[in-house]
C-alpha atoms as a PDB file:
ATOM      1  CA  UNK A   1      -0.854  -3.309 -12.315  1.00  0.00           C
ATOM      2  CA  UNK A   2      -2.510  -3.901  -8.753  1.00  0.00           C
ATOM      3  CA  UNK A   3      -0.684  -2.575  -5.992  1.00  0.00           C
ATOM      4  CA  UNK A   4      -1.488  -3.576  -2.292  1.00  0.00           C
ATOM      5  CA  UNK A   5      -0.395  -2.027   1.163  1.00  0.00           C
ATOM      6  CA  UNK A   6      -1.958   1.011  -0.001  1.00  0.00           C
ATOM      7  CA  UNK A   7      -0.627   4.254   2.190  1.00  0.00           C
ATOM      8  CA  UNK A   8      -2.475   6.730   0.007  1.00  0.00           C
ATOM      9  CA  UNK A   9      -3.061   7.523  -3.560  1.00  0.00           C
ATOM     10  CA  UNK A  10      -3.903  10.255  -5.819  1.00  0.00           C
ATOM     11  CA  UNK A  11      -5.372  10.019  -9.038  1.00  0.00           C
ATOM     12  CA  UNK A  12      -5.267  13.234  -9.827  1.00  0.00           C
ATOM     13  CA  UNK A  13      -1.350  13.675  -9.754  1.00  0.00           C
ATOM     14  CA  UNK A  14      -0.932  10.394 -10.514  1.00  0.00           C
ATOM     15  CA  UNK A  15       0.628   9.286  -7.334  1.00  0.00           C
ATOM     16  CA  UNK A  16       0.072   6.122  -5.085  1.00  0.00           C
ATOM     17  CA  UNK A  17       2.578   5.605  -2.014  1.00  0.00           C
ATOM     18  CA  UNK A  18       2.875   2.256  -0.938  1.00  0.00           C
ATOM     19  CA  UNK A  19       4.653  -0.156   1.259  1.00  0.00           C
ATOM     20  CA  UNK A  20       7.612  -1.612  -0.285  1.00  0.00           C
ATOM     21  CA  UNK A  21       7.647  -5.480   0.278  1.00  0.00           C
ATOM     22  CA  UNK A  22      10.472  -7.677   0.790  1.00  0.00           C
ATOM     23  CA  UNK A  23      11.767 -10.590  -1.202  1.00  0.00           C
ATOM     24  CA  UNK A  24       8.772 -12.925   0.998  1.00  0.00           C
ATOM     25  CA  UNK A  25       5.732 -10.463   0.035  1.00  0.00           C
ATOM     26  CA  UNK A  26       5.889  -9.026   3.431  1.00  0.00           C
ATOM     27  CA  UNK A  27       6.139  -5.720   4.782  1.00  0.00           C
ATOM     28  CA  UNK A  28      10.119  -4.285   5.718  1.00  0.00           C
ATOM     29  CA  UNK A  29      11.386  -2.061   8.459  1.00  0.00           C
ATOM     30  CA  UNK A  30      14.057   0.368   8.580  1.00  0.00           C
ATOM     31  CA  UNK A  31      16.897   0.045  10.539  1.00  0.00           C
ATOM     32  CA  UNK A  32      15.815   1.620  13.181  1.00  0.00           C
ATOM     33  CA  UNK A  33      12.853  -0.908  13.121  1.00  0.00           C
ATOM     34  CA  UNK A  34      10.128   1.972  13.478  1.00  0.00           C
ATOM     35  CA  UNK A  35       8.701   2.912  10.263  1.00  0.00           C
ATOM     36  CA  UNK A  36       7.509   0.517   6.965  1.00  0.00           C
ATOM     37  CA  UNK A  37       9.546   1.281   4.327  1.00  0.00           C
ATOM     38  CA  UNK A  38       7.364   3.105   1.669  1.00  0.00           C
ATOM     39  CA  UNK A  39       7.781   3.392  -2.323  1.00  0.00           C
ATOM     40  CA  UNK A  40       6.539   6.208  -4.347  1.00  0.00           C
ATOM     41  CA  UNK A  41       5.130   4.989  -8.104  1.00  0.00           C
ATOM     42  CA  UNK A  42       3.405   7.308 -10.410  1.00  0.00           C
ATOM     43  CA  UNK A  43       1.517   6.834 -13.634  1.00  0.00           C
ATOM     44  CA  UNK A  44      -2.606   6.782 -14.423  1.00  0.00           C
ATOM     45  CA  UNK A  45      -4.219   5.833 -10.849  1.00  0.00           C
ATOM     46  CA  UNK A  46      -7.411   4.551 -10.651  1.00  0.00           C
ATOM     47  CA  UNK A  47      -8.210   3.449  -7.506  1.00  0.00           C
ATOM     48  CA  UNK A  48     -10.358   0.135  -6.719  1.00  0.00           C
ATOM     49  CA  UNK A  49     -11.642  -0.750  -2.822  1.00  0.00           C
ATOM     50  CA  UNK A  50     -12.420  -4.167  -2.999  1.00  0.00           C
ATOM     51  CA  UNK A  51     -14.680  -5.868  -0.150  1.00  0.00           C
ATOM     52  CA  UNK A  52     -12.557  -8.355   2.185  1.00  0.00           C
ATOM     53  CA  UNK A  53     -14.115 -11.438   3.225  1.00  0.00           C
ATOM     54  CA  UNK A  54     -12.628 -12.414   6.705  1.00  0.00           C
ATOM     55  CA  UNK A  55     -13.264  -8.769   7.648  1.00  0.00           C
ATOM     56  CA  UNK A  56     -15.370  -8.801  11.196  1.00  0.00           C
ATOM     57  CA  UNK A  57     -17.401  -6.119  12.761  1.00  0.00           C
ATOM     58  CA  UNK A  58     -16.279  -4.985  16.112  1.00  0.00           C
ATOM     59  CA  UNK A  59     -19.546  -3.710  18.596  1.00  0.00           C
END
């Protein structure tokens, strides 16, 4: 299963820590409106960097 918003994974251990979305697809905030609200899933992680198009060099 593909899993985007990415914190940091492991794929050793087995562990990826991600954003957890909202109903919309979109990032949430806690209540206190100053942190993402994360999820922890674990299982076999292989991890896959794929190139983004609209990405634009800054200098």
């Amino acid at each position: 299963m593909r899993i985007d918003g990415v914190f940091t994974a492991d794929t050793d251990t087995g562990y990826v820590l991600a954003m957890d979305p909202g109903p919309d697809g979109r990032a949430q905030l806690n209540l206190a409106r100053d942190e993402v609200l994360r999820r922890e899933l674990h299982g076999v992680v292989t991890i896959v960097i794929e190139p983004v198009a609209d990405r634009k060099c800054l200098g």
